[in-house]
C-alpha atoms as a PDB file:
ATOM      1  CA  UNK A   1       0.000   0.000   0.000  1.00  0.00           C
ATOM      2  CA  UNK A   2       1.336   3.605  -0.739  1.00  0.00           C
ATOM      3  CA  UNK A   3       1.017   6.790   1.325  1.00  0.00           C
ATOM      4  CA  UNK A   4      -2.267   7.210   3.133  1.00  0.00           C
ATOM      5  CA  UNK A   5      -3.687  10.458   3.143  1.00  0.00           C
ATOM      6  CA  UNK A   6      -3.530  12.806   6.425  1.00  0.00           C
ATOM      7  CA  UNK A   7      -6.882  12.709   7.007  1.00  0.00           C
ATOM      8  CA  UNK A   8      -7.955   9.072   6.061  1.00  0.00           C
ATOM      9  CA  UNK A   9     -10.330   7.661   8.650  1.00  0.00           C
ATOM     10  CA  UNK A  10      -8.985   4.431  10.718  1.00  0.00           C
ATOM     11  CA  UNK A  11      -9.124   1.225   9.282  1.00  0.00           C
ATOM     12  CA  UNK A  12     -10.850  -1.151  11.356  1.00  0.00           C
ATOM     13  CA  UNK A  13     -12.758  -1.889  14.269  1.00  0.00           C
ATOM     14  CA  UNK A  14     -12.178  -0.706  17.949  1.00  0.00           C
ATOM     15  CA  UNK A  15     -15.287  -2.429  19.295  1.00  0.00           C
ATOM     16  CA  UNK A  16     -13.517  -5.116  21.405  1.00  0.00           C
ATOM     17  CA  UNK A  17     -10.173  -3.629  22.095  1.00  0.00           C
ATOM     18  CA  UNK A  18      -7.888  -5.311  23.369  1.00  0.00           C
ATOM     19  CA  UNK A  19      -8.058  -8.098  21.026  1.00  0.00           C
ATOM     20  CA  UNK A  20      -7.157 -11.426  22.839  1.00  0.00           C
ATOM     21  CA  UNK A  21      -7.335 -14.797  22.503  1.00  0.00           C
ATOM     22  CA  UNK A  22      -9.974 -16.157  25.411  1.00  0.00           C
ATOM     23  CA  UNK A  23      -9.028 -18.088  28.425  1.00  0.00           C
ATOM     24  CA  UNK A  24     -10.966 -20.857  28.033  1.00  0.00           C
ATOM     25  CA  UNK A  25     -13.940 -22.216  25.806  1.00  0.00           C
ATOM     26  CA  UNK A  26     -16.477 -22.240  29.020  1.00  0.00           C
ATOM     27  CA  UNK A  27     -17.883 -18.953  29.714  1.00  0.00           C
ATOM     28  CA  UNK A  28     -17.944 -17.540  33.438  1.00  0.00           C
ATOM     29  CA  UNK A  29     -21.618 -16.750  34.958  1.00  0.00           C
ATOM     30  CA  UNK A  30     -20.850 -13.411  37.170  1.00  0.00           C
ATOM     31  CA  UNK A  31     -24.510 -13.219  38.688  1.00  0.00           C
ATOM     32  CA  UNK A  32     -25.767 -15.660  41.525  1.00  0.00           C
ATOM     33  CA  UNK A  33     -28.998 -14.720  43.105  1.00  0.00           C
ATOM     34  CA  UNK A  34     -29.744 -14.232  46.604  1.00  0.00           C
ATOM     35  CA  UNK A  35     -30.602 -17.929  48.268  1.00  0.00           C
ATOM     36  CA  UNK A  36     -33.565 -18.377  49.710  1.00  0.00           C
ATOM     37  CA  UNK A  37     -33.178 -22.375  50.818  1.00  0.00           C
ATOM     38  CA  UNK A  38     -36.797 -23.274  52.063  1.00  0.00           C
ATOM     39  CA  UNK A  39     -37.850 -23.925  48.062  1.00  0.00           C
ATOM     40  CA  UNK A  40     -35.225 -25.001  45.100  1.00  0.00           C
ATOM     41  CA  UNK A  41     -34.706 -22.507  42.957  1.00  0.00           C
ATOM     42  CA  UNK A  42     -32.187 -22.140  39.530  1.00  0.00           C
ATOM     43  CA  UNK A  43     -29.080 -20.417  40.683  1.00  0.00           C
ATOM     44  CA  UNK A  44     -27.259 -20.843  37.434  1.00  0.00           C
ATOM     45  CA  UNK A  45     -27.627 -21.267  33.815  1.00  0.00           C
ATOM     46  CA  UNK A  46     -24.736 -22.544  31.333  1.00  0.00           C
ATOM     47  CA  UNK A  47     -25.927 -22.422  27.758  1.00  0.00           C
ATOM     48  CA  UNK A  48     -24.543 -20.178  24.909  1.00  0.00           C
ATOM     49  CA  UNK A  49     -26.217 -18.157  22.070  1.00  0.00           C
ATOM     50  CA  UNK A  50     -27.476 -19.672  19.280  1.00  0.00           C
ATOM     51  CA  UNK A  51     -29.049 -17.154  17.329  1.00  0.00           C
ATOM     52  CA  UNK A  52     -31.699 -14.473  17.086  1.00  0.00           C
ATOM     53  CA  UNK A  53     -35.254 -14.242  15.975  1.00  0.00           C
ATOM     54  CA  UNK A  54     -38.033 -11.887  16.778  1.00  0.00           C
ATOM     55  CA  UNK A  55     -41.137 -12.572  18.292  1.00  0.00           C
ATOM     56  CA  UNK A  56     -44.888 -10.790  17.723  1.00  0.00           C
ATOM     57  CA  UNK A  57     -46.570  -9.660  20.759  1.00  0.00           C
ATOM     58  CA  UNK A  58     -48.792  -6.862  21.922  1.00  0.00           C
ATOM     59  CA  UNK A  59     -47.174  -4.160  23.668  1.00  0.00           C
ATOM     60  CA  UNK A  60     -49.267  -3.852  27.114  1.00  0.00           C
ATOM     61  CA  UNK A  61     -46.985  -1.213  28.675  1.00  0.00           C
ATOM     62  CA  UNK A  62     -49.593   1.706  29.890  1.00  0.00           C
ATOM     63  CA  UNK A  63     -48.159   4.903  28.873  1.00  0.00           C
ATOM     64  CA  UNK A  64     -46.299   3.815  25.683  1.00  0.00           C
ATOM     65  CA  UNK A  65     -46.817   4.945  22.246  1.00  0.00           C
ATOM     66  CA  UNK A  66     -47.812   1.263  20.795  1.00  0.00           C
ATOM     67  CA  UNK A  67     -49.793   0.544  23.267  1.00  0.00           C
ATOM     68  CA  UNK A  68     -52.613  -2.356  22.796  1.00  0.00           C
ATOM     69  CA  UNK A  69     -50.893  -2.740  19.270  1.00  0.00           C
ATOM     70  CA  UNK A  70     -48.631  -5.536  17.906  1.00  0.00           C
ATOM     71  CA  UNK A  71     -44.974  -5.038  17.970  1.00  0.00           C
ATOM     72  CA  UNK A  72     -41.761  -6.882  16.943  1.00  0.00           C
ATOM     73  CA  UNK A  73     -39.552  -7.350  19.551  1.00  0.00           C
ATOM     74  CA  UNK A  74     -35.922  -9.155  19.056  1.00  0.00           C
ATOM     75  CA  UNK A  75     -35.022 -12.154  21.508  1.00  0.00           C
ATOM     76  CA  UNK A  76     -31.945 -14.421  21.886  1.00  0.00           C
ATOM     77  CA  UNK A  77     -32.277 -18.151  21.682  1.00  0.00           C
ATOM     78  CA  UNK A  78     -29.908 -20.104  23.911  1.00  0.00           C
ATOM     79  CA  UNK A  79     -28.818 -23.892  23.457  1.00  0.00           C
ATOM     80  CA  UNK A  80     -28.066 -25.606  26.460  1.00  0.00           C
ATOM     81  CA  UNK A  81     -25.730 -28.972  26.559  1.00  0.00           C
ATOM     82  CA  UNK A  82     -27.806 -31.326  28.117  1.00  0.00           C
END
């Protein structure tokens, strides 16, 4: 490549900086709930994204624009190992 101009924008992302190779292939879970040990409860969930879809609902927040109408809203669907 030749001279770039003075005022050329950057080249590249800096999204995820600094770029590094991971630790390990199993993800860390950083939130535990508070206990309460008189009924079982899920304290953790290991799974990992999958994808994304969206999903039609009606919006039944009082006070909102779209309210009582139908609105696409984007969700994550997680795989879990078994």
């Amino acid at each position: 490549m030749g001279r770039r101009k003075k005022r050329a924008p950057k080249r590249g992302s800096l999204a995820y900086i600094p770029k590094v190779r991971a630790s390990s292939m199993v993800g860390k879970i950083g939130f535990w709930p508070s206990v309460d040990y008189d009924k079982p409860r899920l304290l953790g969930f290991a799974g990992y994204k999958a994808g994304m879809t969206h999903v039609l609902t009606i919006d039944d927040t009082r006070g909102s624009p779209h309210y009582g109408k139908e609105v696409l809203i984007p969700v994550t669907v997680l795989d879990a190992p078994p």
